[in-house]
Protein backbone atom coordinates (compact mmCIF):
# COMPACT_ATOMS: atom_id res chain seq x y z
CA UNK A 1 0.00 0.00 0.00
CA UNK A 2 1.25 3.25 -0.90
CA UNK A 3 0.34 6.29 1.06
CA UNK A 4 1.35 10.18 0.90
CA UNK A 5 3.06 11.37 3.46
CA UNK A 6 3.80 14.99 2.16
CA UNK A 7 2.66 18.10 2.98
CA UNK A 8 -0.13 19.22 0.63
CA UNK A 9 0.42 23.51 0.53
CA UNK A 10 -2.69 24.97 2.52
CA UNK A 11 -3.80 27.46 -0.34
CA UNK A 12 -4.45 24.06 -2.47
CA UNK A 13 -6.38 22.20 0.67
CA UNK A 14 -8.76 25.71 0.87
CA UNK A 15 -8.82 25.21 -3.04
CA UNK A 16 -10.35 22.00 -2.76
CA UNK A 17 -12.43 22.49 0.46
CA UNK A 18 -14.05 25.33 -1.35
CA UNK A 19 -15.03 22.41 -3.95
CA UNK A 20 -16.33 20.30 -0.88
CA UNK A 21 -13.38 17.77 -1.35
CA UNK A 22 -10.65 17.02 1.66
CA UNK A 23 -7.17 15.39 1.90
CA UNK A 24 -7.84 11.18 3.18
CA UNK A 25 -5.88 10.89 6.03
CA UNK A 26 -4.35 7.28 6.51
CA UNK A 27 -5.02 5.32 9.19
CA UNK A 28 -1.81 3.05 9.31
CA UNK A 29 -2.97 0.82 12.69
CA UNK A 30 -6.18 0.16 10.89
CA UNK A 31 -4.55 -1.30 7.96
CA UNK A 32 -1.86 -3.21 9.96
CA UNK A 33 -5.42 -4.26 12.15
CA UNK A 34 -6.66 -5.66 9.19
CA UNK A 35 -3.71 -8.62 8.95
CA UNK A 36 -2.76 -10.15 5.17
CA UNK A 37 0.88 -9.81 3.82
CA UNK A 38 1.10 -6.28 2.50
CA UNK A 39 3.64 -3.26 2.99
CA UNK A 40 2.85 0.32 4.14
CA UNK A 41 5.29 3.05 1.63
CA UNK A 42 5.03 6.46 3.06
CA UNK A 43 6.47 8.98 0.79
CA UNK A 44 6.28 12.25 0.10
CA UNK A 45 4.34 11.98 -3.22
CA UNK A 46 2.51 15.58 -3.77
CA UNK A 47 2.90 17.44 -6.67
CA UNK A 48 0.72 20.78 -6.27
CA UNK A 49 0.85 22.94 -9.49
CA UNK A 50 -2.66 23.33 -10.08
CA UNK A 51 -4.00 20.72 -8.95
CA UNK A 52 -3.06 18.15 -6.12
CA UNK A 53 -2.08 14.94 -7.75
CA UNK A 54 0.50 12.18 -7.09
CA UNK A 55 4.15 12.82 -8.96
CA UNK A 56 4.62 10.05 -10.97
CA UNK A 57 8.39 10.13 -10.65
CA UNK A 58 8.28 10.58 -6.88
CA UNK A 59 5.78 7.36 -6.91
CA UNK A 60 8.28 5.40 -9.16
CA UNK A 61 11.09 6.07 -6.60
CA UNK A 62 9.08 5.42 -3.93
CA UNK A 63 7.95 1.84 -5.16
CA UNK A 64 11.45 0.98 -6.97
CA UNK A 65 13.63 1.85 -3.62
CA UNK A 66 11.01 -0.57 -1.57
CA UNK A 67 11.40 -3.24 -4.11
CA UNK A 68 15.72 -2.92 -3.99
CA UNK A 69 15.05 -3.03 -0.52
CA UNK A 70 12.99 -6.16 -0.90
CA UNK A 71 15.18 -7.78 -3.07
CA UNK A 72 18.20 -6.84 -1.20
CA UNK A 73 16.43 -8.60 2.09
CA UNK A 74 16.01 -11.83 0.20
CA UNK A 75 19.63 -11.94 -1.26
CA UNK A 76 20.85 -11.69 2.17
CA UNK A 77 18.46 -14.40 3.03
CA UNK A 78 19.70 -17.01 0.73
CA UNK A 79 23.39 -15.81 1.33
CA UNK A 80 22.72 -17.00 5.12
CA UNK A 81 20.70 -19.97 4.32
């Protein structure tokens, strides 16, 4: 699961409050309450030009430096099996 962690600029959350919408807030000890095999990623993933959306590069790093770590986990793993 991926899940923003950065700071969304306060002129764009009034922006979108005027539109009736509001930033979802994460609850990270209900998902861990839910059990199942899954990962949390917390990044900071905002990009805020005009609109709030996720930054596709920032969201590639975020889910390519969790997988090296992955990887890297499992390599050690065999080396010590």
């Amino acid at each position: 699961v991926v899940v923003n962690k950065g700071e969304i600029p306060p002129s764009m959350i009034l922006k979108y409050e005027a539109k009736g919408s509001v930033p979802v807030d994460v609850d990270t000890e209900r998902l861990h309450a839910l059990g199942g095999d899954f990962q949390i990623i917390e990044a900071d993933l905002v990009n805020a030009d005009d609109v709030v959306r996720h930054d596709p590069d920032k969201l590639s790093r975020a889910i390519l430096s969790t997988y090296r770590e992955i990887v890297k986990e499992q390599a050690k793993q065999k080396s010590t099996a």
